[in-house]
Protein backbone atom coordinates (compact mmCIF):
# COMPACT_ATOMS: atom_id res chain seq x y z
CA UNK A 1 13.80 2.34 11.33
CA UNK A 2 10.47 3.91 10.71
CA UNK A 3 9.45 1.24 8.67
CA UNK A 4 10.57 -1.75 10.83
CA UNK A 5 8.40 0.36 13.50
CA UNK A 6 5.42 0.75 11.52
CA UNK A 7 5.92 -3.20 9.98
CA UNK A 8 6.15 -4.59 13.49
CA UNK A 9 3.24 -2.66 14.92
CA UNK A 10 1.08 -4.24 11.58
CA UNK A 11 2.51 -7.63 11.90
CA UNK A 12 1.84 -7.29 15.96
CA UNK A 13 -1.79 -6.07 15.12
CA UNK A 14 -2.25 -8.34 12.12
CA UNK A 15 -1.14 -11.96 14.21
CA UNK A 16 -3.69 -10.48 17.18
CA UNK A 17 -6.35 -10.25 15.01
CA UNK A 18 -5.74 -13.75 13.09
CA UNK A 19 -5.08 -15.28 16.69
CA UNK A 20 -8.17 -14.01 18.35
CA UNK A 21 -10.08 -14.84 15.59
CA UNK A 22 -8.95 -18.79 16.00
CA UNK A 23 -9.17 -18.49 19.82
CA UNK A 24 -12.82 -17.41 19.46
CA UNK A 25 -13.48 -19.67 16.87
CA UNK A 26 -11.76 -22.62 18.80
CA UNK A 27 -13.96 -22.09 21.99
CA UNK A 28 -16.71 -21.60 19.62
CA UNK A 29 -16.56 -24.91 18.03
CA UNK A 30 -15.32 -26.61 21.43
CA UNK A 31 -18.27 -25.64 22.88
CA UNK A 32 -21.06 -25.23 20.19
CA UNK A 33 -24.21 -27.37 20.66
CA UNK A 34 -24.65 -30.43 18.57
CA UNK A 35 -28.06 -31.51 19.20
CA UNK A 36 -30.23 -30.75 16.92
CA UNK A 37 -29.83 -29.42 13.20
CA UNK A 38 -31.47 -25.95 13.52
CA UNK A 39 -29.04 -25.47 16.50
CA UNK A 40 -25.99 -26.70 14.25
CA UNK A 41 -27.04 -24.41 11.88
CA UNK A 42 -27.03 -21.54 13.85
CA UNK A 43 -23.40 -22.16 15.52
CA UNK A 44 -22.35 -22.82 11.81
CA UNK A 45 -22.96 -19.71 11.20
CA UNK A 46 -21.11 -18.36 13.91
CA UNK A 47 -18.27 -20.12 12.67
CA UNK A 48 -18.86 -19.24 8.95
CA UNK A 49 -18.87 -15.44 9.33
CA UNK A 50 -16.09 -16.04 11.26
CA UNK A 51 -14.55 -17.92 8.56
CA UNK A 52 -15.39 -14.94 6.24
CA UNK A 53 -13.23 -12.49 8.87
CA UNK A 54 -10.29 -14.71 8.85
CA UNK A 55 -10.73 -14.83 5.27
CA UNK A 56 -11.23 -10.68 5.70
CA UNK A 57 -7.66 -10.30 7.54
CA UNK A 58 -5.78 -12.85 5.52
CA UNK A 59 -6.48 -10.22 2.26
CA UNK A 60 -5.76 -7.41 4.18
CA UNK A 61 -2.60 -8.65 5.55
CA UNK A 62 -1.65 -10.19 1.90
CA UNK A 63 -3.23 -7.35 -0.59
CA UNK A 64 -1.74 -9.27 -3.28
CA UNK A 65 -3.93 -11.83 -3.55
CA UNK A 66 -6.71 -9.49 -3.81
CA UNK A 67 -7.21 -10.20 -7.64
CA UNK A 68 -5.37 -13.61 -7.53
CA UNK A 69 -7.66 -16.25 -8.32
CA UNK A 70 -5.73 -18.60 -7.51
CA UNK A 71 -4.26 -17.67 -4.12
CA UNK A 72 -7.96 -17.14 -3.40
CA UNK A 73 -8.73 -20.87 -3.67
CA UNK A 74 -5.65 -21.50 -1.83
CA UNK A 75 -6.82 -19.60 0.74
CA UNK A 76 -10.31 -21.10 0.43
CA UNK A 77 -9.22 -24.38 0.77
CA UNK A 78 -7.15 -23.35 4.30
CA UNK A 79 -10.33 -21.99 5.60
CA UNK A 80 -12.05 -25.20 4.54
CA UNK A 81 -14.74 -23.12 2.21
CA UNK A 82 -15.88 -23.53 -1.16
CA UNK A 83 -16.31 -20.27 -2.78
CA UNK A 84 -14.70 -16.47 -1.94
CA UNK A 85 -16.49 -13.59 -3.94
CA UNK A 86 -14.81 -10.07 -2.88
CA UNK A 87 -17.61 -7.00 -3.23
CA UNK A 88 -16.94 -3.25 -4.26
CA UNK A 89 -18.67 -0.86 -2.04
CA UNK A 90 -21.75 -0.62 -4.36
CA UNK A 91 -22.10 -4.55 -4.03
CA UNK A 92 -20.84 -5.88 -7.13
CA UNK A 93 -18.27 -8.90 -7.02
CA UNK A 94 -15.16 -7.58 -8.71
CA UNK A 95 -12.82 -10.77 -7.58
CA UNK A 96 -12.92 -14.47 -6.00
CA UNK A 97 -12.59 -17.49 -6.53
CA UNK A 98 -15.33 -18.16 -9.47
CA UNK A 99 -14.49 -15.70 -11.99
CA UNK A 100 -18.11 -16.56 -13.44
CA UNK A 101 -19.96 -14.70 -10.72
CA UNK A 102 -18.13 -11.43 -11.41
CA UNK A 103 -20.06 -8.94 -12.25
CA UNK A 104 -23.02 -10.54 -10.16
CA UNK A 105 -24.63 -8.02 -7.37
CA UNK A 106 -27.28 -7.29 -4.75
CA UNK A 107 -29.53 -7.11 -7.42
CA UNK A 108 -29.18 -10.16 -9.30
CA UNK A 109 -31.66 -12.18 -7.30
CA UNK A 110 -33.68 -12.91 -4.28
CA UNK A 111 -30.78 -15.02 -3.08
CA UNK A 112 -28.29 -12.12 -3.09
CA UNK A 113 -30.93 -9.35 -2.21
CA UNK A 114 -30.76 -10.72 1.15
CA UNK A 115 -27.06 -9.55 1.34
CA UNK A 116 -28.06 -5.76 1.03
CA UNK A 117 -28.66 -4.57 4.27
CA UNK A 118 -24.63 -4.62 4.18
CA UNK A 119 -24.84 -1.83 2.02
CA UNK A 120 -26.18 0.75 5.03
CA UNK A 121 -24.08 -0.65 8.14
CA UNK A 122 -20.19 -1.39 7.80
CA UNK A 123 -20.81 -2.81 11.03
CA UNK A 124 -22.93 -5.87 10.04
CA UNK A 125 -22.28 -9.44 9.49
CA UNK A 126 -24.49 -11.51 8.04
CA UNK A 127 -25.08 -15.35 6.99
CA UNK A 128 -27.54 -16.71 5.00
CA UNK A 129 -29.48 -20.14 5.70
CA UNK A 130 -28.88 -23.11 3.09
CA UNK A 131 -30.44 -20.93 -0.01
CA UNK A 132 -30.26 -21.81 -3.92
CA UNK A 133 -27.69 -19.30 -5.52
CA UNK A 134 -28.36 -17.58 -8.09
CA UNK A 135 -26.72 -18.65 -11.04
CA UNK A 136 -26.77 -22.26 -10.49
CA UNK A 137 -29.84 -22.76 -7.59
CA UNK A 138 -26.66 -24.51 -5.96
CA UNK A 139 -27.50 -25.01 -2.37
CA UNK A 140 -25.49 -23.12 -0.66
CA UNK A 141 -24.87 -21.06 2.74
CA UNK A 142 -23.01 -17.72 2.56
CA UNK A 143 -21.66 -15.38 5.10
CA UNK A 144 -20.29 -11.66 4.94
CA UNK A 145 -18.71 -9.28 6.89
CA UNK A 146 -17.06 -5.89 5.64
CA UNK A 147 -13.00 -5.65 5.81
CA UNK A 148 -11.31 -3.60 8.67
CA UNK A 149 -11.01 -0.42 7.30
CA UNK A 150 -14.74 -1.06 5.00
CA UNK A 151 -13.38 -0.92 1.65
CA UNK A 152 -14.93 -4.14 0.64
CA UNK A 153 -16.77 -7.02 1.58
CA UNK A 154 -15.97 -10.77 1.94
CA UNK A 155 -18.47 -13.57 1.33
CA UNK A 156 -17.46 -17.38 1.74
CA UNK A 157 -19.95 -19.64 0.32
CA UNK A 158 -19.83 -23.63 1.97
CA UNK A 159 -21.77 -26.47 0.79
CA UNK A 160 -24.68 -28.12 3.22
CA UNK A 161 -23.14 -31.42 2.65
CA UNK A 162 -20.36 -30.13 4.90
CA UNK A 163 -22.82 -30.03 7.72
CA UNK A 164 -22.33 -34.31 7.92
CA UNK A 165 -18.28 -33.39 8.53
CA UNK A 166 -19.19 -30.39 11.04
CA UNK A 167 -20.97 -32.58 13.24
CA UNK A 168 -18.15 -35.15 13.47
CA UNK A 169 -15.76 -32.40 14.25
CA UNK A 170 -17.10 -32.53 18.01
CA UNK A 171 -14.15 -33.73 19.29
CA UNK A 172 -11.82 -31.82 20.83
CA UNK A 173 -8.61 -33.34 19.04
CA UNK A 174 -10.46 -33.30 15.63
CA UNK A 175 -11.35 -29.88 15.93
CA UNK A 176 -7.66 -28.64 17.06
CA UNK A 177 -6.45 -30.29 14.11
CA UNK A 178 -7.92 -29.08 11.39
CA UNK A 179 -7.68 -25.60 12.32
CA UNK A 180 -6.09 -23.76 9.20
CA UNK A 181 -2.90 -21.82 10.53
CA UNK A 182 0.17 -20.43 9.07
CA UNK A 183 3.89 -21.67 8.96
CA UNK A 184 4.90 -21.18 12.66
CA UNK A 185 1.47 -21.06 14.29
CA UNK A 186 0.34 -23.83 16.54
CA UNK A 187 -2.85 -24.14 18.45
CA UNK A 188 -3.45 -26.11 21.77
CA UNK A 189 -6.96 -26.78 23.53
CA UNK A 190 -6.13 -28.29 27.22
CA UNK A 191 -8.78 -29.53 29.88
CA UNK A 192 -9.09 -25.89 32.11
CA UNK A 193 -8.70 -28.11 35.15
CA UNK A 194 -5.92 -30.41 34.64
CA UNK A 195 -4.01 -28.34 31.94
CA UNK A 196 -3.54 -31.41 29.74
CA UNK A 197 -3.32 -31.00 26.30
CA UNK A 198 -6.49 -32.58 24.28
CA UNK A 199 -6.24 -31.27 21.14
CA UNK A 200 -3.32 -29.70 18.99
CA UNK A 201 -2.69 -28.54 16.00
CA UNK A 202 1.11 -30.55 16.20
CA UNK A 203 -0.75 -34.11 17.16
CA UNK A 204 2.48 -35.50 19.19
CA UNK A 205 1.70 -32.77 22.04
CA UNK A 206 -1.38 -34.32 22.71
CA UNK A 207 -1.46 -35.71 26.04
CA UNK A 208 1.16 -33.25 27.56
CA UNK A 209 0.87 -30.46 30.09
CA UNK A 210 0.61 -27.13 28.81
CA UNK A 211 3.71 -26.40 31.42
CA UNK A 212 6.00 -29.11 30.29
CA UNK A 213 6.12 -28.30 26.15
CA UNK A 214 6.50 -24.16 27.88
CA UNK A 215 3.12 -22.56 28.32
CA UNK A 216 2.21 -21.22 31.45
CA UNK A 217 -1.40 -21.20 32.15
CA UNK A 218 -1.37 -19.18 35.65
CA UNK A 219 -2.71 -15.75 35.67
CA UNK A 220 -5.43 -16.49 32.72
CA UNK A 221 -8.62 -15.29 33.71
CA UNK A 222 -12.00 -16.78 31.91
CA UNK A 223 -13.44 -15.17 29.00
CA UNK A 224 -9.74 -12.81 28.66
CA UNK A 225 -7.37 -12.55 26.22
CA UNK A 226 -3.81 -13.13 27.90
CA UNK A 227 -0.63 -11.81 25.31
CA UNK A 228 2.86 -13.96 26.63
CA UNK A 229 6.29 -14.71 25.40
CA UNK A 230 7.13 -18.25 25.56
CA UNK A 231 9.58 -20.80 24.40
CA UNK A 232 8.47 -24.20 22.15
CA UNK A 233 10.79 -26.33 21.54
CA UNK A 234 13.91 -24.39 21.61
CA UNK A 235 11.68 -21.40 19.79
CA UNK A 236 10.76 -18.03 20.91
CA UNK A 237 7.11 -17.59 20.43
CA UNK A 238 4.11 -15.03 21.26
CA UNK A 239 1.78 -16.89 23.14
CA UNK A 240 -1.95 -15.64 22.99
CA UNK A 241 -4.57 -17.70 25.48
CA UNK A 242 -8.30 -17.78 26.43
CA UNK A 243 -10.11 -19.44 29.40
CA UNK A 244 -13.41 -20.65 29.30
CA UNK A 245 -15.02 -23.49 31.98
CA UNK A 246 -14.00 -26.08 30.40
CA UNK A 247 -11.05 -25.56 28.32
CA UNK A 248 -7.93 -23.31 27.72
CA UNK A 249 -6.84 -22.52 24.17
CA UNK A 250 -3.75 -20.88 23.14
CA UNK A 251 -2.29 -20.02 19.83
CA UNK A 252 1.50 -19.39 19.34
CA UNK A 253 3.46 -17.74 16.77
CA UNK A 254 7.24 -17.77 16.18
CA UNK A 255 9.08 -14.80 16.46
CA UNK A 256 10.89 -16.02 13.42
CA UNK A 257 7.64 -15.36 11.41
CA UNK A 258 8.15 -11.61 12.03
CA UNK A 259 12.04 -11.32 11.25
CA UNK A 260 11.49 -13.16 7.92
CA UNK A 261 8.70 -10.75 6.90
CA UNK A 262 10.00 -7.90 8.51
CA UNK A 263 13.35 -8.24 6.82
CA UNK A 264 12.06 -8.68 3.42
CA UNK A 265 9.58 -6.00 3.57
CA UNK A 266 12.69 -3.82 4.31
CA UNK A 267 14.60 -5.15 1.74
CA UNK A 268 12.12 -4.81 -0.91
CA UNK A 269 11.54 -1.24 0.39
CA UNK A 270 15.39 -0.48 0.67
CA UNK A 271 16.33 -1.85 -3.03
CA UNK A 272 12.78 0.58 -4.38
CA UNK A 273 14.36 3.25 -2.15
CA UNK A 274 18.08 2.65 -3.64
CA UNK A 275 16.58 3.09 -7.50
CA UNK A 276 13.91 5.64 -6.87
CA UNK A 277 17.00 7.80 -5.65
CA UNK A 278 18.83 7.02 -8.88
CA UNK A 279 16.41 7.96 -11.08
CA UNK A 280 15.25 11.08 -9.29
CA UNK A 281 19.31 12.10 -9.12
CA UNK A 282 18.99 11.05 -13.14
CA UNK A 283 15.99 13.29 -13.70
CA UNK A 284 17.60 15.93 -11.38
CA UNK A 285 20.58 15.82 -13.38
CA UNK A 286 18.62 15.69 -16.74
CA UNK A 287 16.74 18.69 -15.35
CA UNK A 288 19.81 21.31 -14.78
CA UNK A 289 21.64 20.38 -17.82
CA UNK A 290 18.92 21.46 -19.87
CA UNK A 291 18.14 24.20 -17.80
CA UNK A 292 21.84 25.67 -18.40
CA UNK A 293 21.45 24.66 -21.75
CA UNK A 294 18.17 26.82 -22.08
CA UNK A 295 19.90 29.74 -20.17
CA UNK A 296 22.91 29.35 -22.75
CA UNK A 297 20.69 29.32 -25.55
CA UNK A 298 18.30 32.27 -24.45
CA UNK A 299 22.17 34.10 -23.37
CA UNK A 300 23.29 33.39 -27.17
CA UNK A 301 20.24 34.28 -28.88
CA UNK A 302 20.26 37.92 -27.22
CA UNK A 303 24.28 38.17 -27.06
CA UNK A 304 26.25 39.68 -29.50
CA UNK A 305 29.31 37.17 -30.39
CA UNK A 306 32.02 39.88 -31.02
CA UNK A 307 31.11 42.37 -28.38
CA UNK A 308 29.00 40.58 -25.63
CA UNK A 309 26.57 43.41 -25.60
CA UNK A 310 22.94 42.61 -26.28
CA UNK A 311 22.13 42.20 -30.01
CA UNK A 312 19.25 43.24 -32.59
CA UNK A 313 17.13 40.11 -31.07
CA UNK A 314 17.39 41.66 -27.75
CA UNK A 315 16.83 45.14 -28.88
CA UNK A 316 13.57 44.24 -30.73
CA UNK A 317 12.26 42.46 -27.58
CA UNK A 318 13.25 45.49 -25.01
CA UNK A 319 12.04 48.25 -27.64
CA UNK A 320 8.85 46.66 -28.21
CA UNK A 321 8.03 45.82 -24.39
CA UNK A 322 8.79 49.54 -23.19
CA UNK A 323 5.86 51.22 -22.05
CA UNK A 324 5.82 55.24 -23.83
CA UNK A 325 3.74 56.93 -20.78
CA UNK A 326 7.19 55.82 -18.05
CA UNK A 327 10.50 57.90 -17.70
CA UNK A 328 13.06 56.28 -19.37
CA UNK A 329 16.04 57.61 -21.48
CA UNK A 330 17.22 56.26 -25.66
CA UNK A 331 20.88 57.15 -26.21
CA UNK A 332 21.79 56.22 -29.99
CA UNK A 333 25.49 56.21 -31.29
CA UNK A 334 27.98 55.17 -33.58
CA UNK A 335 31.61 54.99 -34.39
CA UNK A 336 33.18 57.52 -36.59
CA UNK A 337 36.13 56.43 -38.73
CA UNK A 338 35.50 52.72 -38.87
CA UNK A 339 35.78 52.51 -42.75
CA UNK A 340 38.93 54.24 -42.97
CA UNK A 341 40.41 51.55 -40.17
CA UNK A 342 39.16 48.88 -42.03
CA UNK A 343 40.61 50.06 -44.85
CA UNK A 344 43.92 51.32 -43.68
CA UNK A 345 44.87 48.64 -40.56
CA UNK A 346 42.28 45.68 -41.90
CA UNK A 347 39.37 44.32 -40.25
CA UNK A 348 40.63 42.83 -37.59
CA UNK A 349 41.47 46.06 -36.31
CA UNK A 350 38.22 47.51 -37.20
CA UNK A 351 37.12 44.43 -35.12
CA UNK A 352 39.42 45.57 -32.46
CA UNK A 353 37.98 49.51 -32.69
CA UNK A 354 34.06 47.91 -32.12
CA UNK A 355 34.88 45.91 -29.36
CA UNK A 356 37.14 49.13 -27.11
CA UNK A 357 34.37 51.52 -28.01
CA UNK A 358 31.75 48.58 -26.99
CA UNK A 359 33.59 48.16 -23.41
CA UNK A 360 33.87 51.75 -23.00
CA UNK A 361 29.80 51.96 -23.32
CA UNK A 362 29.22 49.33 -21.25
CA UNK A 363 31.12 50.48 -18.34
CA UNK A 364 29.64 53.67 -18.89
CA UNK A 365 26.19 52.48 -18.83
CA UNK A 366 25.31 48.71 -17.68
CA UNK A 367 25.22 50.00 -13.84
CA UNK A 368 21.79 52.17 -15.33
CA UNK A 369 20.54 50.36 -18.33
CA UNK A 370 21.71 48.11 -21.50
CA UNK A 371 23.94 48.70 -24.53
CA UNK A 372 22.83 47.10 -27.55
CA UNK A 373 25.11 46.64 -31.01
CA UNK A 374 21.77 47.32 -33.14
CA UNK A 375 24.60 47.54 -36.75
CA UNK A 376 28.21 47.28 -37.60
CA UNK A 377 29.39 50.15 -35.96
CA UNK A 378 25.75 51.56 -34.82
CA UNK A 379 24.73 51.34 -31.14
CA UNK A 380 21.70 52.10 -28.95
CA UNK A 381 21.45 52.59 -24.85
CA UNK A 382 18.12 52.26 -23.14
CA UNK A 383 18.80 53.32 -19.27
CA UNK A 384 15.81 52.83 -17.10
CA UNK A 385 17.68 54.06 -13.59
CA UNK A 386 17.81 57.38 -12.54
């Protein structure tokens, strides 16, 4: 239960953050300025360092894919970049998509010195104008932002030739469309005033009122972030929406999405949960048997087998550890007329003899100290009670 709670509260905070980030970047692009090349520019790299955040919460939502080349370029080609490089905290790339550049830091050229101001403020995102890298002098522009929790940094790299394809992308349907989402995500961008549906990541909505395919636009103020519960085409969905003057966007999720994950997160978590317990109840196990075996074998070593007193061993030890200057009291004894039972009545009665005159001692004594069989038929008592 505590980890559904704690999975739903990540996946809840997790889709928010990936959601807002298309919203913004949605009205962004919907309503970026096209005229001139230095103003592309600069809304490009609104949109790239935005690209680098999505990038940013699609790692730390999947940690997996942290050092997974290839699931980087996956995820570079959804976010419609070129390169990924992933930065320590000291600003050296440790992973991405070019395994080449690893290794590479703020310090490797003028190109990448211009990334270091990162270094002193977690807070900062930056993107760099079209700039020859530095191991090729590929043209390139970069952007970089720090992860949520500032553990690394993420830098997306795109081509300038994409510029040509970014200024097409002024339509409203184009744009919709080739928004990178997830498996159960769907964006729609409708007209603010007449609520029709201009642009959609599922094309055949196009043309529709947000109201007929389920997605109530009252109550959405401009410039806020509005959190619903809606329902698609037969599907239960979280509906997050923006206003702006001229358009409203919304980006849905299925609650399916969350079950699936949710479900095998806890499975994965119950089945490590299931063995840890084994083994621990193995090494548990393991443990006590050879602690009874080590209490057996220290209870052997200073036993005497035929009269369970305390032996030589044990006599040596407790002797030698007794300090002269404290009150203590050294009784030594031994049996009179062993030999001539041994010889008379055998040893097992001899035997016999040791062990009644050993029981008499010890009930005579163990409440104040410790009998010892030191010989044959010799004894010793060291009481330390008054």
């Amino acid at each position: 239960l505590l980890e559904t709670g704690i999975l739903k509260y990540v996946n809840d905070r997790n889709t928010y953050q990936m959601a807002k980030v298309l919203l913004d970047r949605v009205v962004t692009v919907l309503n970026k300025n096209d005229d001139s090349e230095n103003g592309l520019i600069e809304s490009l790299k609104d949109d790239y360092i935005v690209r680098a955040k999505a990038v940013s919460y699609i790692i730390d939502a999947k940690p997996q894919v942290e050092y997974d080349v290839e699931e980087l370029q996956k995820i570079a080609d959804l976010i419609l970049v070129d390169e990924i490089h992933l930065f320590d905290k000291n600003g050296y790339i440790y992973s991405g998509t070019l395994p080449k550049y690893y290794g590479f830091s703020f310090d490797s050229g003028e190109q990448m010195e211009y990334f270091k101001p990162m270094l002193k403020n977690k807070n900062l995102t930056m993107c760099q104008d079209v700039t020859p890298n530095t191991s090729e002098g590929k043209k390139m522009m970069y952007a970089i932002t720090w992860n949520e929790d500032g553990t690394k940094m993420i830098q997306i790299g795109i081509e300038p030739t994409r510029l040509l394809k970014e200024i097409k992308q002024n339509k409203v349907s184009t744009v919709v469309a080739d928004m990178p989402v997830y498996k159960g995500m769907e964006i729609f961008a409708a007209d603010a005033e007449t609520k029709v549906i201009e642009g959609a990541t599922d094309d055949s909505k196009r043309g529709e009122k947000l109201d007929a395919i389920g997605i109530s636009s009252e109550q959405v103020d401009k410039n806020q972030v509005v959190v619903k519960h809606v329902k698609i085409d037969g599907k239960h969905c979280r509906c997050m929406m923006r206003r702006d003057d001229s358009y409203i966007v919304a980006v849905t999720v299925e609650d399916s999405v969350y079950l699936q994950g949710t479900l095998l997160a806890i499975l994965i978590v119950g089945t490590y949960l299931v063995l840890a317990t084994c083994w621990m109840m193995y090494m548990l196990s393991k443990v006590i048997k050879e602690r009874v075996e080590k209490e057996k074998l220290l209870y052997t070593s200073n036993t005497d087998e035929l009269t369970k007193c305390f032996n030589r061993h044990a006599y040596e030890k407790d002797i030698n550890d007794r300090e002269l200057n404290a009150e203590w009291i050294y009784i030594s004894m031994d049996l009179n007329g062993l030999k001539h039972v041994n010889d008379s009545y055998g040893h097992a009665a001899g035997d016999e003899l040791i062990c009644a005159a050993a029981d008499c001692m010890k009930n005579s004594f163990n409440e104040y100290g410790k009998v010892y069989r030191i010989g044959g038929d010799e004894f010793a008592v060291i009481i330390t009670e008054d």
